[in-house]
C-alpha atoms as a PDB file:
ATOM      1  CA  UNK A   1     -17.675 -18.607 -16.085  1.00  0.00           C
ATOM      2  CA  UNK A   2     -18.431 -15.141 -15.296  1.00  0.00           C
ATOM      3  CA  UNK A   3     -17.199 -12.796 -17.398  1.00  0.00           C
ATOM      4  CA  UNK A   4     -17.097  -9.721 -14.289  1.00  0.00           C
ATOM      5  CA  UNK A   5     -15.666 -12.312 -12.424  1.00  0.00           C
ATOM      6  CA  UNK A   6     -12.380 -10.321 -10.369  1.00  0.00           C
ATOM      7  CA  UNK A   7      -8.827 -12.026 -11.427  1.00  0.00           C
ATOM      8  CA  UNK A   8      -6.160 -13.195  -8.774  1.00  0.00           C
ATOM      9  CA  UNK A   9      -3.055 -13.881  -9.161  1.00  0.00           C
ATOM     10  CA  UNK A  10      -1.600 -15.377  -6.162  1.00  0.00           C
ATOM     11  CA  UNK A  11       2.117 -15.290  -5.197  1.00  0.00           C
ATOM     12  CA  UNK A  12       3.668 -16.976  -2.205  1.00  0.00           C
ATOM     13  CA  UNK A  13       6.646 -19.277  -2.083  1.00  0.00           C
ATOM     14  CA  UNK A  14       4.569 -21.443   0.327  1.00  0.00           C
ATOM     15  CA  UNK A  15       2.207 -23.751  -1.984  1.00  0.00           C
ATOM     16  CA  UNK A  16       0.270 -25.157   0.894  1.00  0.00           C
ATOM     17  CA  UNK A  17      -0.810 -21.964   1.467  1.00  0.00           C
ATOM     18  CA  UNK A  18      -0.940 -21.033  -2.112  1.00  0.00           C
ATOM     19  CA  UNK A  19      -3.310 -23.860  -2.072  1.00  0.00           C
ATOM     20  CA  UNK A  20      -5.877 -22.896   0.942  1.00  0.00           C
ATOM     21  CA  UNK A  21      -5.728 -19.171  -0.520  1.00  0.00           C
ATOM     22  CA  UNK A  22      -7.073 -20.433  -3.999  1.00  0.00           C
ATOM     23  CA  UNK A  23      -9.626 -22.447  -2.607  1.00  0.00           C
ATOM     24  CA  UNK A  24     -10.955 -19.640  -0.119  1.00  0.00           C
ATOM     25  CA  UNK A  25     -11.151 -17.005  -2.712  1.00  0.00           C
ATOM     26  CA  UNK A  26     -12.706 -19.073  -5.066  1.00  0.00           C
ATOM     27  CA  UNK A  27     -15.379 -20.089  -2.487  1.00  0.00           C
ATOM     28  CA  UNK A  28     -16.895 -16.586  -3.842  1.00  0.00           C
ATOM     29  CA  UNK A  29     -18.389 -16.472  -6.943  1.00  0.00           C
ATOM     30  CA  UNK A  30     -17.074 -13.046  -7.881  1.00  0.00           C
ATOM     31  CA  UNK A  31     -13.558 -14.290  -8.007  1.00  0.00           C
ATOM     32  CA  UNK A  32     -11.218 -16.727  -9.753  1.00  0.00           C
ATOM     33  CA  UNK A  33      -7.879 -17.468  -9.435  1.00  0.00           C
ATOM     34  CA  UNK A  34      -6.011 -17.502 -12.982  1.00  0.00           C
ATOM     35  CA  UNK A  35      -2.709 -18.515 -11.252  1.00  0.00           C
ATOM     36  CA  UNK A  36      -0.278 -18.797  -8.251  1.00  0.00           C
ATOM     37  CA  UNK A  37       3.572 -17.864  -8.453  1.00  0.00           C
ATOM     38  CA  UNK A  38       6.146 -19.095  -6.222  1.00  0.00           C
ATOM     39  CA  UNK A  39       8.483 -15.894  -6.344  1.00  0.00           C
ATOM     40  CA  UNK A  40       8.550 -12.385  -7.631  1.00  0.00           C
ATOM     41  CA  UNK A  41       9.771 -13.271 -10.959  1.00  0.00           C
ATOM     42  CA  UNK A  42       7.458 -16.071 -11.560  1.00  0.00           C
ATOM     43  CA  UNK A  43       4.800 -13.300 -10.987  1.00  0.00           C
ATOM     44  CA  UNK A  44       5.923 -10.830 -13.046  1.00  0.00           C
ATOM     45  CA  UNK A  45       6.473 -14.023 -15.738  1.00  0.00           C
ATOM     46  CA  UNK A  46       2.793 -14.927 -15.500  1.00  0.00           C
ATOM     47  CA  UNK A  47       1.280 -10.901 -15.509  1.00  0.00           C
ATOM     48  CA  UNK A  48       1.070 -10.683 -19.774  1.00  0.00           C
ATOM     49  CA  UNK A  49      -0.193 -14.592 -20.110  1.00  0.00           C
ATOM     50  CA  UNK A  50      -3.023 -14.325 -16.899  1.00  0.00           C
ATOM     51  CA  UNK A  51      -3.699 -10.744 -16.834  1.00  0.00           C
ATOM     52  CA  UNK A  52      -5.185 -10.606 -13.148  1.00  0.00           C
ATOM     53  CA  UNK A  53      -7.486  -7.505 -11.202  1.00  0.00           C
ATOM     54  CA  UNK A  54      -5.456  -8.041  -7.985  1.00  0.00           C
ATOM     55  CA  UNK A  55      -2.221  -9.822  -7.193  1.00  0.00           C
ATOM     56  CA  UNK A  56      -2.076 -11.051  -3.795  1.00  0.00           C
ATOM     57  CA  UNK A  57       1.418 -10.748  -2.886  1.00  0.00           C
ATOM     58  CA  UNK A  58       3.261 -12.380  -0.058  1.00  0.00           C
ATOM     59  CA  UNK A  59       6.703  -9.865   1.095  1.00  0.00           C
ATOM     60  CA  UNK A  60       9.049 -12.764   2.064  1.00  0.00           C
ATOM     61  CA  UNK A  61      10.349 -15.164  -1.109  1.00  0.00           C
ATOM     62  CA  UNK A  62      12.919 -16.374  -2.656  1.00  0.00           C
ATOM     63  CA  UNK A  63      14.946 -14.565  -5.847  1.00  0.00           C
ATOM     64  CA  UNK A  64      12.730 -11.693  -6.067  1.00  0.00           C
ATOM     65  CA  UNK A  65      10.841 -10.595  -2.678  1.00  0.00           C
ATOM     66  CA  UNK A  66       7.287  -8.954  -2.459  1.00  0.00           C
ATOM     67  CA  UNK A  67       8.391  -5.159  -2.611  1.00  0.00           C
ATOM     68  CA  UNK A  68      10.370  -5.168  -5.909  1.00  0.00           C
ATOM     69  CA  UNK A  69       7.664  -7.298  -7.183  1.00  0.00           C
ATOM     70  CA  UNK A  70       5.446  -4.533  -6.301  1.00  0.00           C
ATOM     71  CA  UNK A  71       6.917  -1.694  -7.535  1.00  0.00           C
ATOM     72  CA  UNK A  72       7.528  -3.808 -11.149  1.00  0.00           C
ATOM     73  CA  UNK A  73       4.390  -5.057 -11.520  1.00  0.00           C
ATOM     74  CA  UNK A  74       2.887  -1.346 -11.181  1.00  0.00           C
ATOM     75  CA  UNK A  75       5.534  -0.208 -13.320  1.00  0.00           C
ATOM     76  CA  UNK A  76       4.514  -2.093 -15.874  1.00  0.00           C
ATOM     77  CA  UNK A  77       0.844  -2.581 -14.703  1.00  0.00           C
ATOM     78  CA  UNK A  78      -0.321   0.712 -13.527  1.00  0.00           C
ATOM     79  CA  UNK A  79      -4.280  -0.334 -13.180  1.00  0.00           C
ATOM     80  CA  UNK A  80      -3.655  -3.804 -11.456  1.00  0.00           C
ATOM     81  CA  UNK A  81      -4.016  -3.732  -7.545  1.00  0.00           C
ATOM     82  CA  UNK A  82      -1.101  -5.757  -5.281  1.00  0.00           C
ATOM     83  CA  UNK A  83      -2.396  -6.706  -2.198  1.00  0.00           C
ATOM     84  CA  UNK A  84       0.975  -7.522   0.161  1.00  0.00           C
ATOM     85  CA  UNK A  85       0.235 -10.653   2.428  1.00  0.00           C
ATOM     86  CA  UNK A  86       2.327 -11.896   4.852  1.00  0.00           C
ATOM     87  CA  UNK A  87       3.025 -12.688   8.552  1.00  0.00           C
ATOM     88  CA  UNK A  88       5.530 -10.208   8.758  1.00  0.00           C
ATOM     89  CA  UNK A  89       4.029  -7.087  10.222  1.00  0.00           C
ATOM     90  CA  UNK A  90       7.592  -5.627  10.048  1.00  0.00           C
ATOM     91  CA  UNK A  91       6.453  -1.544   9.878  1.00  0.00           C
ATOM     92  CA  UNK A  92       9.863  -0.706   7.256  1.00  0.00           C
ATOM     93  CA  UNK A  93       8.408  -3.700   5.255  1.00  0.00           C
ATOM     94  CA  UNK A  94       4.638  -2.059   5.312  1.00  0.00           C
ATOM     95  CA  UNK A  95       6.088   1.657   4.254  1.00  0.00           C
ATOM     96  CA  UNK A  96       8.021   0.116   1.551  1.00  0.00           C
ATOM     97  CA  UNK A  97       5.429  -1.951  -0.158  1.00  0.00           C
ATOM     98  CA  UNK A  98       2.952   1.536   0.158  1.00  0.00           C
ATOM     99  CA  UNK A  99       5.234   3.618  -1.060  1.00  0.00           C
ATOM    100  CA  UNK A 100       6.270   0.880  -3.938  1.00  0.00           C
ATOM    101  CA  UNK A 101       2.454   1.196  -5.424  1.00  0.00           C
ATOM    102  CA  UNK A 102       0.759  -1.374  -3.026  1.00  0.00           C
ATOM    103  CA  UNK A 103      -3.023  -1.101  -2.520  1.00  0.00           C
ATOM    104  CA  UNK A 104      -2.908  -2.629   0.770  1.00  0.00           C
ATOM    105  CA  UNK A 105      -1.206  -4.891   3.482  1.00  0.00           C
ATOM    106  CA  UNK A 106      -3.097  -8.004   5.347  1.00  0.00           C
ATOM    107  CA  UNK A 107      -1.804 -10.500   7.901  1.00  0.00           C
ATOM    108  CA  UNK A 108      -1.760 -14.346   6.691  1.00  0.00           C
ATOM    109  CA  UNK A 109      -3.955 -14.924   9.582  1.00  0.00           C
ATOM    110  CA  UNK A 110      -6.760 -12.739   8.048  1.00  0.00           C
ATOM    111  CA  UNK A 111      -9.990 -14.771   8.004  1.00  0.00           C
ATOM    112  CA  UNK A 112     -11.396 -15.927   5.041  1.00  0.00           C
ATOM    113  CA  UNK A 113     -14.255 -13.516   5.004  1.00  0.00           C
ATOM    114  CA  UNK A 114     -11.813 -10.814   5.660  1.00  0.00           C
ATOM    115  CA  UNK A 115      -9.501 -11.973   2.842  1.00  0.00           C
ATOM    116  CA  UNK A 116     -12.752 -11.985  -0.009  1.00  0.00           C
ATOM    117  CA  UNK A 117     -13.251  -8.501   1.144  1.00  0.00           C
ATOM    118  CA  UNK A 118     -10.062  -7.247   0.825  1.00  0.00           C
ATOM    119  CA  UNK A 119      -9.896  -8.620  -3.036  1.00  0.00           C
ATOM    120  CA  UNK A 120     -13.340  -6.725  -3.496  1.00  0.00           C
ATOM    121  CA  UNK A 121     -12.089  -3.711  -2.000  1.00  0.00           C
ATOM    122  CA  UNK A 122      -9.112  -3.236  -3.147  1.00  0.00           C
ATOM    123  CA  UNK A 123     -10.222  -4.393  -6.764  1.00  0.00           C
ATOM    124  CA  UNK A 124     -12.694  -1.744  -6.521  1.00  0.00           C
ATOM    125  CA  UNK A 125      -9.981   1.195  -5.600  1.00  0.00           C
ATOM    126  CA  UNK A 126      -9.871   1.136  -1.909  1.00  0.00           C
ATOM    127  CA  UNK A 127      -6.992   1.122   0.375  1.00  0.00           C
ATOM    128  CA  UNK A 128      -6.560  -1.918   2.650  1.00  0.00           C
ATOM    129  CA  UNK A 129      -4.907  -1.436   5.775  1.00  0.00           C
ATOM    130  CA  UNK A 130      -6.081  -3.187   8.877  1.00  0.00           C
ATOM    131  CA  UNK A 131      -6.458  -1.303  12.140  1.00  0.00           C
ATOM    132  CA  UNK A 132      -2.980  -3.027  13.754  1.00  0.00           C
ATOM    133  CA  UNK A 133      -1.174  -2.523  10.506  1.00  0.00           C
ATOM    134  CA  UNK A 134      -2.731   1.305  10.505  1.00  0.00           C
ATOM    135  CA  UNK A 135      -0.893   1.940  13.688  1.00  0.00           C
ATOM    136  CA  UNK A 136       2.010   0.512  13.009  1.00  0.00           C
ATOM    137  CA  UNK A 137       2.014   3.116   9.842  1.00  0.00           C
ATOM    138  CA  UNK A 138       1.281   5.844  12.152  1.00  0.00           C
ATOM    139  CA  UNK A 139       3.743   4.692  14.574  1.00  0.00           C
ATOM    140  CA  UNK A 140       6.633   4.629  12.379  1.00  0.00           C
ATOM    141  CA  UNK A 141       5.316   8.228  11.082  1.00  0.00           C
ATOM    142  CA  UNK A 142       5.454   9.708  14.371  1.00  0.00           C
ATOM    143  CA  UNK A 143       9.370   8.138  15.006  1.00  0.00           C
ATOM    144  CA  UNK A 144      10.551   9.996  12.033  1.00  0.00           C
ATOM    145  CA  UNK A 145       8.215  13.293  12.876  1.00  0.00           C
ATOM    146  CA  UNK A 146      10.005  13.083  16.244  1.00  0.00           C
ATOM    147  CA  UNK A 147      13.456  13.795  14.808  1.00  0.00           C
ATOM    148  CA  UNK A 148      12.669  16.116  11.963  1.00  0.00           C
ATOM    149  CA  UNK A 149       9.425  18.509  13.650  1.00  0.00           C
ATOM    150  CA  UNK A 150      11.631  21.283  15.093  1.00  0.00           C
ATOM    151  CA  UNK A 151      13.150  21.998  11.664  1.00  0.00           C
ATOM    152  CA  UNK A 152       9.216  21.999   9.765  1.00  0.00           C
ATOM    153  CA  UNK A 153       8.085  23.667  12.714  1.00  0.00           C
ATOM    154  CA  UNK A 154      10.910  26.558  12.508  1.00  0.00           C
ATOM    155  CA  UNK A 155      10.679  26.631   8.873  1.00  0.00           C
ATOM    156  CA  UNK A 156       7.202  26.707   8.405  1.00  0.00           C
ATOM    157  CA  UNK A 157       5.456  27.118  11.386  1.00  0.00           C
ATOM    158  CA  UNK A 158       3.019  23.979  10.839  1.00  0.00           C
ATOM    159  CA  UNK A 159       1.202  22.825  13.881  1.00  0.00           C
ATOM    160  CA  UNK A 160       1.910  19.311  14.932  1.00  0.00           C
ATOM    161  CA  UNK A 161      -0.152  17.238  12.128  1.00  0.00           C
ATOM    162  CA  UNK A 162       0.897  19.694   9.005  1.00  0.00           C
ATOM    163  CA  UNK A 163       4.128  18.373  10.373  1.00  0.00           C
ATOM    164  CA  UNK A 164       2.977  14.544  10.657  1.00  0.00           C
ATOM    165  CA  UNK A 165       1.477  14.974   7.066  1.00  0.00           C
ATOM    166  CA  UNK A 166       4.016  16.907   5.450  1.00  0.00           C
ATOM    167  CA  UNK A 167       6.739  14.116   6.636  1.00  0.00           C
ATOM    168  CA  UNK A 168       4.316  11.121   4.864  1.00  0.00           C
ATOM    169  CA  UNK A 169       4.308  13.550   1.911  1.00  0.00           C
ATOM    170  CA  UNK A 170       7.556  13.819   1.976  1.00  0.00           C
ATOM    171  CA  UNK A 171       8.217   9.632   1.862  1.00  0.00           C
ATOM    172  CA  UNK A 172       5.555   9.528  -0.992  1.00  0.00           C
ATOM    173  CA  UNK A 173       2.774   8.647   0.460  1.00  0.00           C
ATOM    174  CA  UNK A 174      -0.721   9.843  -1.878  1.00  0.00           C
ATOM    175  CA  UNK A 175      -3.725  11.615  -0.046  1.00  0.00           C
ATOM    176  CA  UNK A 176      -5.494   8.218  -0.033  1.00  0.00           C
ATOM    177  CA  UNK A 177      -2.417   6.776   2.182  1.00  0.00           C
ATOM    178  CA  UNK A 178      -2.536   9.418   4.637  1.00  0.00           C
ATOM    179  CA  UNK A 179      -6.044   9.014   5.287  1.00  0.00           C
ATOM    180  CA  UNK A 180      -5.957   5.662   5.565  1.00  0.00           C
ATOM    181  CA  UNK A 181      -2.742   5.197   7.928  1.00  0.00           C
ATOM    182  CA  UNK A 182      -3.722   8.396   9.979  1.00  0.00           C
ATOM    183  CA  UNK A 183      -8.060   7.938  10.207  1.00  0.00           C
ATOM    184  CA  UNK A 184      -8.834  11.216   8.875  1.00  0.00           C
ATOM    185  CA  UNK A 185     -11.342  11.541   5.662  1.00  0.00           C
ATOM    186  CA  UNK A 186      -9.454  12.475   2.070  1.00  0.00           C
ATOM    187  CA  UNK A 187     -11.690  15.844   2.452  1.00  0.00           C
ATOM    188  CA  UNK A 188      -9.483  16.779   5.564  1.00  0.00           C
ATOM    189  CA  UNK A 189      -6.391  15.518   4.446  1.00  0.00           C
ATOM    190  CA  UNK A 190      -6.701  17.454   1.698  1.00  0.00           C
ATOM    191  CA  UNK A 191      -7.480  20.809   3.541  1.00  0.00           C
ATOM    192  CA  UNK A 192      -3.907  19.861   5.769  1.00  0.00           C
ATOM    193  CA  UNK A 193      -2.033  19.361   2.455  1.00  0.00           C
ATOM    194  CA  UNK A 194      -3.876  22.409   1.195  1.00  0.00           C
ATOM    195  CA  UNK A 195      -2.248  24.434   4.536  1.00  0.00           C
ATOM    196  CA  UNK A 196       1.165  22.975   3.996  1.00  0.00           C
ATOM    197  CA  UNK A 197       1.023  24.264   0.231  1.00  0.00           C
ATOM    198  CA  UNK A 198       0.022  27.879   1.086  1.00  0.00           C
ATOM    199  CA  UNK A 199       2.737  27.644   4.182  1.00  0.00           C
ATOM    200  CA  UNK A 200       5.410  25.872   2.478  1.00  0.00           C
ATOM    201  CA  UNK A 201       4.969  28.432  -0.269  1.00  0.00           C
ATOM    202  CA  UNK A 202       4.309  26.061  -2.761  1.00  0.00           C
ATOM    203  CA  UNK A 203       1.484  25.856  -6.265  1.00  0.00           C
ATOM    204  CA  UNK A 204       1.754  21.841  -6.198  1.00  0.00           C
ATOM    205  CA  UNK A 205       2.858  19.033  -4.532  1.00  0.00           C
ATOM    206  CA  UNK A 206       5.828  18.448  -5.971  1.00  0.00           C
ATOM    207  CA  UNK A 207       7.368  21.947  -5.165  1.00  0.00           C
ATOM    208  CA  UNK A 208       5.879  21.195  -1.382  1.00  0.00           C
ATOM    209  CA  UNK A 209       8.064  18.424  -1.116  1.00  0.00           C
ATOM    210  CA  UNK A 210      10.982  20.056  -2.578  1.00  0.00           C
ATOM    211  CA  UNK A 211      10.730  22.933   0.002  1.00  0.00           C
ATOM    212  CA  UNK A 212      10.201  20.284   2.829  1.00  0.00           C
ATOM    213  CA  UNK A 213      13.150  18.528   1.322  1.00  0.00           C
ATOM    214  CA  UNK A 214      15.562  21.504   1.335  1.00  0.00           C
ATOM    215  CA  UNK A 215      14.961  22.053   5.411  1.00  0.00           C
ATOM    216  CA  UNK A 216      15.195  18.002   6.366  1.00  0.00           C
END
């Protein structure tokens, strides 16, 4: 066995597909799967014993589902990626797992090739987030910049994307995120969140939020 080899954990109630999950990661040689959990607790049971890379993590189970999983596991595991995978491409569900620490969201019908990929990429730091899921992200960004624009706009005059950002700021999203869910490279996000900081009269990002905050 490789020793570089990337560690899964796999955790879906459904152990058919448990099953053909295993077998198509371990097709790679760069991978291998040190275990498969039927619920949230059982995966945050097995974490200490198999220490995995990347948890593949399915949103919809029994006694403890995929988003409180989430957010536990990078509680306690800061430095392992969770990869949420389901057939639920519900956009609340999608913002919560983000926002909960996830590295990345894929549809159970992802191909096999797409699936190894994902692993690799997210185990090596990157953000996985398919086109459709990507504008369902953006979508749900624009419904609540619809409601709460006038009041940024009034406040701090930001033109119409300070205002998109500032909101995804505002629900937690990281630089990274925004890029990601919106297409735009981490150098420009960063010059937009760079904008809303000198308009928002804020040093950081925390006091940014807090002065988006008090006009929402």
């Amino acid at each position: 066995m490789q020793e570089n080899k990337i560690r899964v954990l796999i955790a879906d109630d459904q152990k058919e597909l448990a099953e053909e999950l295993k077998n198509v990661l371990e097709s790679d040689e760069e991978i291998e799967v040190v275990g498969v959990a039927l619920d949230g607790f059982d995966a945050l049971e097995k974490m200490q014993s198999v220490l995995p890379d990347v948890v593949l993590m399915d949103i919809r189970m029994p006694n403890m589902n995929g988003v409180v999983a989430t957010q536990r596991i990078k509680s306690e595991y800061p430095n392992v990626k969770v990869v949420i995978l389901t057939t639920f491409d519900d956009s609340d569900y999608i913002l919560n797992a983000i926002n909960n620490g996830a590295s990345g969201y894929l549809l159970k019908d992802v191909s096999s090739s797409a699936l190894i990929d994902a692993v690799k990429n997210a185990y090596a730091g990157d953000t996985i987030l398919p086109a459709k899921i990507a504008r369902r992200i953006t979508d749900a960004a624009s419904r609540v910049a619809a409601d709460r624009e006038i009041k940024l706009t009034r406040a701090f005059s930001l033109s119409d994307r300070e205002v998109e950002i500032a909101l995804m700021m505002y629900e937690g999203f990281t630089n990274r995120q925004i890029s990601a869910a919106l297409k735009l490279s981490e150098g420009t996000t960063r010059n937009y969140v760079s904008s809303i900081y000198i308009k928002t009269n804020s040093e950081n990002r925390t006091e940014a939020v807090q002065a988006i905050k008090a006009v929402l």
